[in-house]
Protein backbone atom coordinates (compact mmCIF):
# COMPACT_ATOMS: atom_id res chain seq x y z
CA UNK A 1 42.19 -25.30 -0.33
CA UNK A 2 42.92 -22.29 2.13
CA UNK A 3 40.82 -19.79 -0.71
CA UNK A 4 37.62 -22.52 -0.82
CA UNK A 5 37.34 -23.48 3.10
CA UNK A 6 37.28 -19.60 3.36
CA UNK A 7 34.50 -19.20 0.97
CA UNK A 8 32.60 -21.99 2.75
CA UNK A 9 32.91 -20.95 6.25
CA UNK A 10 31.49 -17.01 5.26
CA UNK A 11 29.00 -18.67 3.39
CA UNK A 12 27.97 -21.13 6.43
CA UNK A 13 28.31 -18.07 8.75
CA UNK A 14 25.92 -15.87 6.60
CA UNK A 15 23.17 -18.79 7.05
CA UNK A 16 23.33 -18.15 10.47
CA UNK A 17 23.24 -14.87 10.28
CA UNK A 18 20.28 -15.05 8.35
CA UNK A 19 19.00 -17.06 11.43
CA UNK A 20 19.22 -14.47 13.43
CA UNK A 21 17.56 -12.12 11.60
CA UNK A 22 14.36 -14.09 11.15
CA UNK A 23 14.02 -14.72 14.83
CA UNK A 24 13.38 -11.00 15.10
CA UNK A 25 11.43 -10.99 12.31
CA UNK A 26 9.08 -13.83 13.11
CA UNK A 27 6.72 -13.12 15.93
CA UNK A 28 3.15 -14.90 14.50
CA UNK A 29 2.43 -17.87 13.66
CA UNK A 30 2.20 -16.78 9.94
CA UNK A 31 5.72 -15.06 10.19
CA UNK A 32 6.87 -18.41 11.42
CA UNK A 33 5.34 -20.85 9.35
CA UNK A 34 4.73 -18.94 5.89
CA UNK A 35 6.44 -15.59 6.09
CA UNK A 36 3.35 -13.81 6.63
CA UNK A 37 2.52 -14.70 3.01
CA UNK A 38 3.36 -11.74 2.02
CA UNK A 39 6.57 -12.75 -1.16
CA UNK A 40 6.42 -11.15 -3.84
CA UNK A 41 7.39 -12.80 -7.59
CA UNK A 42 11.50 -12.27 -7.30
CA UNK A 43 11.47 -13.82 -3.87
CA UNK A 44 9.25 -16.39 -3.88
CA UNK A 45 10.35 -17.54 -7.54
CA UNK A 46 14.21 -17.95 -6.02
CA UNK A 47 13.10 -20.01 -3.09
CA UNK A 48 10.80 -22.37 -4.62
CA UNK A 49 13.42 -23.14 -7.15
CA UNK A 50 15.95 -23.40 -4.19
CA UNK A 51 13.56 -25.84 -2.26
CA UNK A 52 12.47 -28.54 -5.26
CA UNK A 53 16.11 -28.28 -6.37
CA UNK A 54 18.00 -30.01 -3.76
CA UNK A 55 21.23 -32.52 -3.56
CA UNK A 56 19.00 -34.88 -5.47
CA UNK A 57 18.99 -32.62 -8.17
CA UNK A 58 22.16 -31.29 -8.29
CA UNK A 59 24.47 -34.49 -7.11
CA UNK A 60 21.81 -36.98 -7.82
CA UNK A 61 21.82 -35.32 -11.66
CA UNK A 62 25.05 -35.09 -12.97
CA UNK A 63 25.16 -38.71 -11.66
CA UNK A 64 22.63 -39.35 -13.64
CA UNK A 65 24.52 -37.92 -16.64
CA UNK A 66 27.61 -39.61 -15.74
CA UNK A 67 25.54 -42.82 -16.19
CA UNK A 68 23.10 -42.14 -19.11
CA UNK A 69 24.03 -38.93 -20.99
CA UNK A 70 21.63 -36.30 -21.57
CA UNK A 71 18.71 -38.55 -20.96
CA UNK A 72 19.90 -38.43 -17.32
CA UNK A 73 17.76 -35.01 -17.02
CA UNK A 74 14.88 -36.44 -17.13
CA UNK A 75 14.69 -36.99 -13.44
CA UNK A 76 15.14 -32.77 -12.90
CA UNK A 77 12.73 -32.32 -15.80
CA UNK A 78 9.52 -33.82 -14.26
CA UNK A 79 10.42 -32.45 -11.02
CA UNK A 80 9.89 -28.95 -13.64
CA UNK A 81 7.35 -29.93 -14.86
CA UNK A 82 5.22 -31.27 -12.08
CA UNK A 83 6.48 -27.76 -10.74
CA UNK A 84 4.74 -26.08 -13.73
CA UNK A 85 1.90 -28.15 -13.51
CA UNK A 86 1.43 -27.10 -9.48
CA UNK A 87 1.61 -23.45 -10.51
CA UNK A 88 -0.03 -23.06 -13.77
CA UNK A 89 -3.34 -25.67 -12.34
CA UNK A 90 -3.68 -25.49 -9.07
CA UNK A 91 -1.07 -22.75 -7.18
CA UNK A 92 -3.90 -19.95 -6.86
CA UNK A 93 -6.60 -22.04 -5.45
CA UNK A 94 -3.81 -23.49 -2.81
CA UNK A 95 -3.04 -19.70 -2.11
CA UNK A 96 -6.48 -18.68 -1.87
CA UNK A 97 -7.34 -20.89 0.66
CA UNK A 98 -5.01 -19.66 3.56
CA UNK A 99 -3.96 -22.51 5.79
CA UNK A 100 -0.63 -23.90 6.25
CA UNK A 101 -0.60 -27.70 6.09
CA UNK A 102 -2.17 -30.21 3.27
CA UNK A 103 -3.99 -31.89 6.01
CA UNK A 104 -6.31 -28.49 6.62
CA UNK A 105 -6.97 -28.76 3.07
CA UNK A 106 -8.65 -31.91 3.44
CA UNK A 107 -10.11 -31.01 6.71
CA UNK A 108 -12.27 -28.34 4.70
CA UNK A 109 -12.97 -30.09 1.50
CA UNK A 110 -14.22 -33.43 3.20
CA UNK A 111 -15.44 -31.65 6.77
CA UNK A 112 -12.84 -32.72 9.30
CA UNK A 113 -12.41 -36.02 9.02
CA UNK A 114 -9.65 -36.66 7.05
CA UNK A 115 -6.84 -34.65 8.33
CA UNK A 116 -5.30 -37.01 11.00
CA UNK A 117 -4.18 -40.19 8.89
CA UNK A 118 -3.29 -37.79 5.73
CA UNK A 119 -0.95 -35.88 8.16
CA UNK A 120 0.69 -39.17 9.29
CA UNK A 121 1.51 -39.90 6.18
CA UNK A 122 2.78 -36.66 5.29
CA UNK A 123 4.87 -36.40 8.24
CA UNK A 124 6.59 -39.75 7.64
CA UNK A 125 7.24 -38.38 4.03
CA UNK A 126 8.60 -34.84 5.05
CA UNK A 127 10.79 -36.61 7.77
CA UNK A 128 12.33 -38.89 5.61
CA UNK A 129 13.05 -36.13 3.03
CA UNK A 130 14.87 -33.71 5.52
CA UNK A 131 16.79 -37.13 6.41
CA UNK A 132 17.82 -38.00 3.05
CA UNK A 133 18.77 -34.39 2.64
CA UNK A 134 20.68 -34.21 5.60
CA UNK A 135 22.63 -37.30 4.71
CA UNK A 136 24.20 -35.33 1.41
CA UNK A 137 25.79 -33.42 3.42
CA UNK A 138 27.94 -35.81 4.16
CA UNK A 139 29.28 -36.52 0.62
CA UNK A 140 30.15 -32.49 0.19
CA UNK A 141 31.85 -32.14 4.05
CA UNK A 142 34.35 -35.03 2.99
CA UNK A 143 35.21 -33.42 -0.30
CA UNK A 144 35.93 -30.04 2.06
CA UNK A 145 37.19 -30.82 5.10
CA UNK A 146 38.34 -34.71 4.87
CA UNK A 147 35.62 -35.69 7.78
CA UNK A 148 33.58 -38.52 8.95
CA UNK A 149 30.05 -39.49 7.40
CA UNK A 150 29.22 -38.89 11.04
CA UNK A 151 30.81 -35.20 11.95
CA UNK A 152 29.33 -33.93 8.38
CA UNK A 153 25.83 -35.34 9.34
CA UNK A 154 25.96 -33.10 12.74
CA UNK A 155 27.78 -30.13 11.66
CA UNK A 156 25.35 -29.60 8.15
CA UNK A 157 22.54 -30.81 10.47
CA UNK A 158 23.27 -28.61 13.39
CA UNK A 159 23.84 -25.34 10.60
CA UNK A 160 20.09 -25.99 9.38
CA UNK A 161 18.21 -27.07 12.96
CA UNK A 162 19.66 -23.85 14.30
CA UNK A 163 18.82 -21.24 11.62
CA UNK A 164 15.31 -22.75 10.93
CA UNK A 165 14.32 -23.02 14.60
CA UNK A 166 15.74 -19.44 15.10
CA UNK A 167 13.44 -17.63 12.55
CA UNK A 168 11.45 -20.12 10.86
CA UNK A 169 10.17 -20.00 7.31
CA UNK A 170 11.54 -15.90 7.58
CA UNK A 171 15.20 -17.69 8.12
CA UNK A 172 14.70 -20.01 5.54
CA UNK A 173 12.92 -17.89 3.08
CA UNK A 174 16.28 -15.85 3.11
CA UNK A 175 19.05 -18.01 3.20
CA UNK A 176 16.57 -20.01 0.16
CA UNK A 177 16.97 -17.22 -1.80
CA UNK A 178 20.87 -16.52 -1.26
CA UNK A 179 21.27 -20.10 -1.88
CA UNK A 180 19.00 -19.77 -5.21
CA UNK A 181 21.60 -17.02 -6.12
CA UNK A 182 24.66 -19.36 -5.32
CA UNK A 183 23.46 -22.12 -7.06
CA UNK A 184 22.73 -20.36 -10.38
CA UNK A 185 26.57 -18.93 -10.09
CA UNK A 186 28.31 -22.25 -8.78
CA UNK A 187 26.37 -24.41 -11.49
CA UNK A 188 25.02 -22.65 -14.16
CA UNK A 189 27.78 -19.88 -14.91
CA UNK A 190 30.60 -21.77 -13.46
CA UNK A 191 30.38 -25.64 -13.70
CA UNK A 192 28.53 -26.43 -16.60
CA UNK A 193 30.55 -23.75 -19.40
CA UNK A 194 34.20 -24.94 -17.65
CA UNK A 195 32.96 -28.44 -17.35
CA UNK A 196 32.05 -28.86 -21.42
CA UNK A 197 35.56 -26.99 -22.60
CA UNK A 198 37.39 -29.40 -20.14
CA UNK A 199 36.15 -31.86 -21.73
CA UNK A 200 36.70 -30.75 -25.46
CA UNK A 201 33.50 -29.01 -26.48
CA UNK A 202 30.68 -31.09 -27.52
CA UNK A 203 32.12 -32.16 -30.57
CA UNK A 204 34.91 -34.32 -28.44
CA UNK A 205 32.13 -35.60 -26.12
CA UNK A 206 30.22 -37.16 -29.16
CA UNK A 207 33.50 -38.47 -30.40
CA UNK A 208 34.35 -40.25 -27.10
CA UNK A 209 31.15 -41.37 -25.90
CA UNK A 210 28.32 -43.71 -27.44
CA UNK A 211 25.83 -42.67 -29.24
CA UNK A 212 23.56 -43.43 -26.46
CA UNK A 213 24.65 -40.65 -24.34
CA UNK A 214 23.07 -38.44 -26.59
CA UNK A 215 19.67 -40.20 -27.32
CA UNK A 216 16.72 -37.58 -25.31
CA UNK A 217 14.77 -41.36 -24.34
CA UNK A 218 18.59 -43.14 -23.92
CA UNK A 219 17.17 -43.99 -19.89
CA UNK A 220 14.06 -45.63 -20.91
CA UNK A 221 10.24 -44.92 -21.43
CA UNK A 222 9.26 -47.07 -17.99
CA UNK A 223 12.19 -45.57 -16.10
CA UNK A 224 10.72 -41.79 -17.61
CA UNK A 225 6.83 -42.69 -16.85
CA UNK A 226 8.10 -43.69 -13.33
CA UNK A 227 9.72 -40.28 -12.37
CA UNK A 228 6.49 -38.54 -13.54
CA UNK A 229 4.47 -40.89 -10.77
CA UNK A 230 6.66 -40.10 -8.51
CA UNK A 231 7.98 -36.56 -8.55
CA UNK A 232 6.03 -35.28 -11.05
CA UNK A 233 2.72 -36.22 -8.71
CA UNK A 234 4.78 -35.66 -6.00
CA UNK A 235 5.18 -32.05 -6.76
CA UNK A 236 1.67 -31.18 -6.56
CA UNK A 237 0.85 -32.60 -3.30
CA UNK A 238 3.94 -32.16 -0.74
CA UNK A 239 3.69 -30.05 2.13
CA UNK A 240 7.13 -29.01 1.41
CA UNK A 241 6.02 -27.49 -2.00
CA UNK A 242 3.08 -26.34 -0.61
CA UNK A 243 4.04 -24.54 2.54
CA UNK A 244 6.19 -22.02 -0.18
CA UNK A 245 3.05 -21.85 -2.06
CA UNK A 246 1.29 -20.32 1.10
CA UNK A 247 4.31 -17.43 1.43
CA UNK A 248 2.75 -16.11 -1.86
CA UNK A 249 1.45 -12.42 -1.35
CA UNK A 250 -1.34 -13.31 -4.36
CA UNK A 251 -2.89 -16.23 -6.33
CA UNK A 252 -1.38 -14.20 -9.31
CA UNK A 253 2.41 -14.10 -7.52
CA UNK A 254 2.03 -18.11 -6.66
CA UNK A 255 1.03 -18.67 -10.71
CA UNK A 256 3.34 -16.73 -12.40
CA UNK A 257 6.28 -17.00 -10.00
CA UNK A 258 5.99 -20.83 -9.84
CA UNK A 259 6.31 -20.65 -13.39
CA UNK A 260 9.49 -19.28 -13.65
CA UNK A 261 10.62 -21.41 -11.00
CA UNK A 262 9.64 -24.84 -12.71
CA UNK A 263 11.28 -23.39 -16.13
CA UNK A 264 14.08 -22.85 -14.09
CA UNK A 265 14.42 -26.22 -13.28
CA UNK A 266 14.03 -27.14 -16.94
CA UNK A 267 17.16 -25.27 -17.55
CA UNK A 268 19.12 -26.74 -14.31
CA UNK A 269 18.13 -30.42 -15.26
CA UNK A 270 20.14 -29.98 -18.61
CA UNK A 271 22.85 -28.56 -17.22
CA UNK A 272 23.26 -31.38 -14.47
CA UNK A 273 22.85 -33.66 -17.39
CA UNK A 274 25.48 -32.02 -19.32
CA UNK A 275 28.02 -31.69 -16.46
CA UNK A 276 27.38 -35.84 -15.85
CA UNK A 277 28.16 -36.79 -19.72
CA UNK A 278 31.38 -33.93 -19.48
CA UNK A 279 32.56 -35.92 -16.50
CA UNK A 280 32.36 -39.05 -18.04
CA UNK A 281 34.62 -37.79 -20.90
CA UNK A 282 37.10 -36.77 -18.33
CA UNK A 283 36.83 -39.85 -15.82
CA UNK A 284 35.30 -42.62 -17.94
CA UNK A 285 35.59 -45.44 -14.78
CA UNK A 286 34.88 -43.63 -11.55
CA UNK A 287 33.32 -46.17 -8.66
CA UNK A 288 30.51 -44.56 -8.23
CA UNK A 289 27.86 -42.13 -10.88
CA UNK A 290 27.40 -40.27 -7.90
CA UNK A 291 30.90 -39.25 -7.65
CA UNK A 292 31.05 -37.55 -10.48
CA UNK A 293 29.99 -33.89 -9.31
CA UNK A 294 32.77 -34.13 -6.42
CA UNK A 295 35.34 -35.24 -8.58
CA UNK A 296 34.90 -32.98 -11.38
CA UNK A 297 34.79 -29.78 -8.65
CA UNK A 298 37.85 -31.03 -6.99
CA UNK A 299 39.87 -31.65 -9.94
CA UNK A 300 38.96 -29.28 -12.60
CA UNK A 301 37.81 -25.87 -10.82
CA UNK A 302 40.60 -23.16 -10.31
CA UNK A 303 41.01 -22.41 -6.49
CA UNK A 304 38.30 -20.07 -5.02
CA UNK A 305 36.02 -20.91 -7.99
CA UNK A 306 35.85 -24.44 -6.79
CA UNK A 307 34.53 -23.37 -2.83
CA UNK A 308 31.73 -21.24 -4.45
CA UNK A 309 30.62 -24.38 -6.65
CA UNK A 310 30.76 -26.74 -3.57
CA UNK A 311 28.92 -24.11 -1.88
CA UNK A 312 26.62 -24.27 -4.41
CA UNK A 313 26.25 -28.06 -3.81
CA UNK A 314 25.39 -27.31 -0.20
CA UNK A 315 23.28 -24.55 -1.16
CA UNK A 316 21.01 -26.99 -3.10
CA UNK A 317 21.56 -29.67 0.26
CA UNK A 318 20.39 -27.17 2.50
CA UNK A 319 17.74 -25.33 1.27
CA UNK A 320 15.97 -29.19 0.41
CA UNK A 321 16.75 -30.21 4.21
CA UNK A 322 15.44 -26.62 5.66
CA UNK A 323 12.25 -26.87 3.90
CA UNK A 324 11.62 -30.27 4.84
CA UNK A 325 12.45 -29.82 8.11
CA UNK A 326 9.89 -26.94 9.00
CA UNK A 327 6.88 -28.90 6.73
CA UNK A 328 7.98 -32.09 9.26
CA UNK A 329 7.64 -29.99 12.13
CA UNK A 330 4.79 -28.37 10.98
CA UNK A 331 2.54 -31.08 10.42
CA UNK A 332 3.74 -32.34 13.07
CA UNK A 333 2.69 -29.82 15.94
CA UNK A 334 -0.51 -28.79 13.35
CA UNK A 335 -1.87 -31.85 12.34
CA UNK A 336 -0.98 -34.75 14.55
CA UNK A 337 0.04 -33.44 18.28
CA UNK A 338 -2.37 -30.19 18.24
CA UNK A 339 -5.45 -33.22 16.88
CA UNK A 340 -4.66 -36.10 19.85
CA UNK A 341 -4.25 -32.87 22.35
CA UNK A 342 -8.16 -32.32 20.62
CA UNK A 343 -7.28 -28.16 20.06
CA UNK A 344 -6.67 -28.40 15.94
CA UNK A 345 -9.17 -25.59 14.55
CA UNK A 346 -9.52 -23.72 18.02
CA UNK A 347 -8.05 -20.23 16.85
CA UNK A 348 -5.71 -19.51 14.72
CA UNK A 349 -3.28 -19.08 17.97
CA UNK A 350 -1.27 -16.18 16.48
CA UNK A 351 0.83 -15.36 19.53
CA UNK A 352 4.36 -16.16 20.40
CA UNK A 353 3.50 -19.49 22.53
CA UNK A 354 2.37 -20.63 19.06
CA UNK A 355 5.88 -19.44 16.88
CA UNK A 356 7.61 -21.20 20.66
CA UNK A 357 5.39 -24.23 20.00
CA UNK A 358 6.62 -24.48 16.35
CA UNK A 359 10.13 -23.43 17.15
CA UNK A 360 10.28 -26.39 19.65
CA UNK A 361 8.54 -28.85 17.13
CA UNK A 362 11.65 -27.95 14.81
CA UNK A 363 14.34 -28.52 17.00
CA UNK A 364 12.89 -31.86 18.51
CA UNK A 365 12.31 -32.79 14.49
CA UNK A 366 15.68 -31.65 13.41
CA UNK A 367 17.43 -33.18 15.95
CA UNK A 368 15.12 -36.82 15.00
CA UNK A 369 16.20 -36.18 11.57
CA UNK A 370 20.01 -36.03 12.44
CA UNK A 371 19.87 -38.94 14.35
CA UNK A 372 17.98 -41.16 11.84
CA UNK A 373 20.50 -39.59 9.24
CA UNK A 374 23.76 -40.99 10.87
CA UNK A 375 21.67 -44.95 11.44
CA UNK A 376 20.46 -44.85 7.81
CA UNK A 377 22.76 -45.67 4.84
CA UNK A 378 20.56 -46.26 2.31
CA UNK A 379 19.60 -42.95 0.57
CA UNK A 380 17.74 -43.97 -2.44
CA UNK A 381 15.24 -46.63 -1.39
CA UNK A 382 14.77 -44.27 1.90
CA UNK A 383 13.39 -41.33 -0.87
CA UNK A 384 11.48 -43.91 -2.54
CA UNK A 385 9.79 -45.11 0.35
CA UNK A 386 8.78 -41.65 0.82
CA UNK A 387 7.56 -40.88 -2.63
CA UNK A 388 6.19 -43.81 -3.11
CA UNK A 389 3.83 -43.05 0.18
CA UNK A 390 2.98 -40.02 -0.82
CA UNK A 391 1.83 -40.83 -3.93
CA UNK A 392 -0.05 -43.55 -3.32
CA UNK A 393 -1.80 -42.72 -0.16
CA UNK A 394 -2.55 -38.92 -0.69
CA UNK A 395 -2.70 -37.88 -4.61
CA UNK A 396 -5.98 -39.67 -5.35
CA UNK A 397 -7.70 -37.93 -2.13
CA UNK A 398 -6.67 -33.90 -2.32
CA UNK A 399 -6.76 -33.90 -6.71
CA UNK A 400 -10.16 -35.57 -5.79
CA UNK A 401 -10.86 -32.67 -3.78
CA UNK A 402 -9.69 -30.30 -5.66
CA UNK A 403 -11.40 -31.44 -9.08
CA UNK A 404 -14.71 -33.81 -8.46
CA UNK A 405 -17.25 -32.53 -6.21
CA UNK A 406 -18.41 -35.75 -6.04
CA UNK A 407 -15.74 -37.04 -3.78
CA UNK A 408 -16.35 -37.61 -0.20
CA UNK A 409 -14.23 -38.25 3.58
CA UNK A 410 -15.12 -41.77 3.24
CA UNK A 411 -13.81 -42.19 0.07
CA UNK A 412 -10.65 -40.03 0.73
CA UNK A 413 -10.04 -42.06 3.53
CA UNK A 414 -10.46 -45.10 2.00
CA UNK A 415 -7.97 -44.37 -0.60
CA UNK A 416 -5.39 -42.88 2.24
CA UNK A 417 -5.30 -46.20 3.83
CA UNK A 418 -5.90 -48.52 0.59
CA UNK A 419 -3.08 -46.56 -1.45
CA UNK A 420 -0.66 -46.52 1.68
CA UNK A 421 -0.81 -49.83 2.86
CA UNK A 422 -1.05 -51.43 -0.60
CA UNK A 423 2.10 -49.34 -1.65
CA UNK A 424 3.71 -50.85 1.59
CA UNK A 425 2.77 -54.78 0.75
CA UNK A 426 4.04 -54.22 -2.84
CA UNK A 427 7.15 -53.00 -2.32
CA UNK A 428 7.97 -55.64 0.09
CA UNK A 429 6.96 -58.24 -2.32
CA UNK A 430 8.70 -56.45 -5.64
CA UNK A 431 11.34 -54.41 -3.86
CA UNK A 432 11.18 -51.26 -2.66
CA UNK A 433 12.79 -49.32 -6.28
CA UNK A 434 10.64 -51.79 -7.99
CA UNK A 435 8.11 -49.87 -10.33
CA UNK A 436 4.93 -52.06 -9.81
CA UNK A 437 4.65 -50.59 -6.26
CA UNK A 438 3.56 -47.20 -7.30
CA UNK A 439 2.04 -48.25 -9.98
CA UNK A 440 -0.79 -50.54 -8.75
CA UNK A 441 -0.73 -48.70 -5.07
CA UNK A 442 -1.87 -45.54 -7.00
CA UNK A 443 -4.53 -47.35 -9.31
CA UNK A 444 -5.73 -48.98 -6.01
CA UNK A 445 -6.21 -45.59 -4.37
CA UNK A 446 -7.80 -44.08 -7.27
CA UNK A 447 -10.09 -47.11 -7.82
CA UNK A 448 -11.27 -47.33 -3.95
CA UNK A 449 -11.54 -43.56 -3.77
CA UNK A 450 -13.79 -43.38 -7.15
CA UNK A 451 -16.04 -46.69 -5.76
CA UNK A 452 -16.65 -45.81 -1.79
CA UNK A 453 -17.37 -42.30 -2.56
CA UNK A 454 -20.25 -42.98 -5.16
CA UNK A 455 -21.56 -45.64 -2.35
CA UNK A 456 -21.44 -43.19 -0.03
CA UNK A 457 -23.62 -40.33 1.15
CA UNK A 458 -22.14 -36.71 -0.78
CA UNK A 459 -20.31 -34.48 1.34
CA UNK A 460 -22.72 -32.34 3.12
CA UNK A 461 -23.90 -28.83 1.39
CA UNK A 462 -22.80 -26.74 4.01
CA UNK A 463 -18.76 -27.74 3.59
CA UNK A 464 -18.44 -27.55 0.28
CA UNK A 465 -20.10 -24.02 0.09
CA UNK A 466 -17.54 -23.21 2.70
CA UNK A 467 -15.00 -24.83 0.46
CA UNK A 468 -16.29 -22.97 -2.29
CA UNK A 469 -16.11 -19.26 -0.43
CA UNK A 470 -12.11 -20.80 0.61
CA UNK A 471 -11.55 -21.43 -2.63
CA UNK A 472 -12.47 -18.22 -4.46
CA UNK A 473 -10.50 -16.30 -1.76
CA UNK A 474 -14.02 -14.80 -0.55
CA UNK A 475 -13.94 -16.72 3.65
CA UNK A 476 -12.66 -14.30 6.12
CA UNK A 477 -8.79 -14.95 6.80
CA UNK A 478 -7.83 -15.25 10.33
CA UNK A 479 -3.86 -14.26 9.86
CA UNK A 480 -4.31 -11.28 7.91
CA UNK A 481 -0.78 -10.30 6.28
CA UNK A 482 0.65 -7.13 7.14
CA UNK A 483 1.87 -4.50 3.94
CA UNK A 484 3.60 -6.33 0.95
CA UNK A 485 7.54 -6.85 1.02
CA UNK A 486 9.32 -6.06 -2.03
CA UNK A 487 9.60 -8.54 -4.65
């Protein structure tokens, strides 16, 4: 293991490297926060991809093929295609609009009042994503280094706090793409081709497995509709996701660029799929589904080959957890401790006491999100506690926004608290990976959102022709990005 711990510990060192760099290059708030939006279509195609394709996707989908066959990539697909959907609908009215957090958003489409409570609940989603990322870790340390849930927690924790609060989304922008670069080596080129001959070629897989394992719907039409809810939805309305759409240089860059990133994921969610039903060929009784992308690396990779598809899995880890970690922080400091301090909207503050304010919002966040990391053992129903939040408190209100003039604070409002604490109620009387939750908690939200804002007075003439000038990219910007990088 000599060859692979090598390959790790450059590739961990060149992370915080990368760190470094960004802290030099980061000196505004838009530096910080959203490179200075100023990507181009190469860059900002690799790190979106990076960021929506975490351990989830990557050890959470050949798991999923383990257990169901090809049908297990159905989970990565609508994660695509809500990707897709983001871009091709709605990515160059996002980019247009020039602010940094979803709650801003709704501050200018529904004039101010709705940007507290939406940023609550985005900040308890973003922090228990980075969590749930940050737990992974400790699946691929033990495979490496024979460690302690505990140790691999802090040392993949400590790796992503420090180059994240060093230069921000410049860091993470960076190390996104090099990880975008590993992953498509480690998994796509390496695992999946020397995962199907191991197992025999697709002819042996057939003959060994049920017929099942090939069937597109073999997971279920409920347990299909549900991922589109949830990540599907989710995709359009994260902070995470959103936060890269604001690095885009252009409207046109955050279209076309998102859309090679979701068809990217098209591809990756059929080769995690593929690399779950190879496994099972191989190691038909494992303990655990989600065992099966460890097991496979460790056993079947040559030496050397095998550390550069591990890194690959902590590529995917990482660059999930980093770009949680700074939309956490960010809403954090932007919409919640910046509103009770009563300074949101009071300049643009694009000095260094703003990228120091942010920097020490990431660190206290990262080091929250270690902690709650090492208590917390369940990883699933933690991510669908988040999801289903999200969902059901804040789809209804910024689609709303974005698509029916008609809509107004009360109403958004409304359907923030209705979906969220309805979501909440259900899943304590279902169970939280029950599928009624989501389902009624969004249909409540969209119901009281529809009903309240007809009752209610419109939104006044004056925002939404200010939403309008946003919109079309035609309001004045106050964090004017310097010349274009190179794609």
């Amino acid at each position: 293991m000599a060859v692979d711990y090598a390959v790790i510990v450059v590739y961990l060192a060149g992370m915080l490297a990368m760190g470094w760099w960004g802290m030099r290059r980061a000196k505004s708030k838009s530096e910080f926060l959203v490179a200075g939006r100023r990507l181009g279509p190469a860059m900002y195609s690799g790190t979106m991809a990076a960021i929506v394709l975490g351990g989830a996707s990557t050890i959470g989908g050949v798991g999923l093929g383990y257990q169901y066959g090809l049908s297990g990539a159905w989970m990565v697909i609508t994660i695509g295609l809500g990707l897709l959907a983001l871009s091709v609908f709605f990515s160059a009215r996002i980019a247009r609009l020039k602010v940094y957090t979803v709650s801003e958003m709704l501050d200018l489409r529904y004039g101010g009042r709705a940007g507290l409570i939406s940023g609550i609940v985005m900040w308890a989603y973003t922090l228990m994503l980075a969590v749930t990322s940050t737990i992974a870790y400790a699946t691929i340390f033990d495979v490496l280094f024979d460690v302690n849930r505990t140790v691999a927690i802090i040392l993949g924790g400590a790796i992503v706090v420090a180059y994240s609060t060093l230069g921000g989304m410049w860091s993470i922008t960076i190390t996104d793409m090099v990880q975008f670069v590993v992953k498509t080596i480690g998994v796509l080129l390496l695992l999946l081709p020397i995962a199907v001959v191991k197992a025999g070629g697709f002819s042996e897989m057939k003959a060994k497995l049920p017929t099942e394992y090939f069937d597109p719907l073999g997971i279920g039409g409920e347990t299909i509709f549900t991922y589109v809810l949830i990540y599907t939805f989710g995709m359009l309305i994260g902070q995470d996701i959103w936060q890269r759409v604001f690095t885009a240089r252009s409207d046109r860059t955050a279209r076309w660029g998102g859309t090679v990133a979701g068809t990217y994921c098209l591809v990756y969610a059929i080769a995690g799929a593929v690399i779950g039903t190879a496994a099972k060929v191989l190691y038909p009784n494992l303990p655990s589904a989600d065992a099966a992308f460890a097991t496979i690396v460790k056993d079947e990779l040559p030496v050397g080959v095998r550390g550069l598809v591990l890194a690959a899995a902590l590529a995917a880890v990482m660059s999930t957890s980093s770009g949680a970690l700074i939309a956490c922080a960010t809403v954090a400091n932007n919409d919640i401790w910046s509103r009770l301090r009563g300074v949101a909207g009071k300049g643009d503050g694009e000095g260094h006491d703003e990228v120091k304010g942010n920097r020490i919002f990431i660190l206290i966040m990262g080091i929250a999100v270690v902690v709650i990391a090492i208590a917390l053992n369940d990883v699933v129903e933690a991510l669908t506690v988040a999801y289903n939040l999200l969902v059901a408190g804040l789809l209804v209100p910024i689609l709303g926004g974005l698509l029916w003039r008609r809509g107004t604070a009360t109403g958004a409002l409304a359907a923030v608290g209705v979906g969220g604490i309805s979501v909440v109620v259900l899943m304590a009387v279902y169970g939280i990976l029950a599928n009624e939750p989501i389902y009624y908690g969004l249909l409540a939200s969209l119901v009281v959102y529809v009903i309240v804002s007809l009752a209610t007075r419109p939104t006044d003439a004056k925002v939404l022709a200010a939403w309008r000038e946003r919109l079309a990219g035609r309001a004045p910007e106050t964090d004017q990005p310097e010349a274009p990088v190179p794609a």
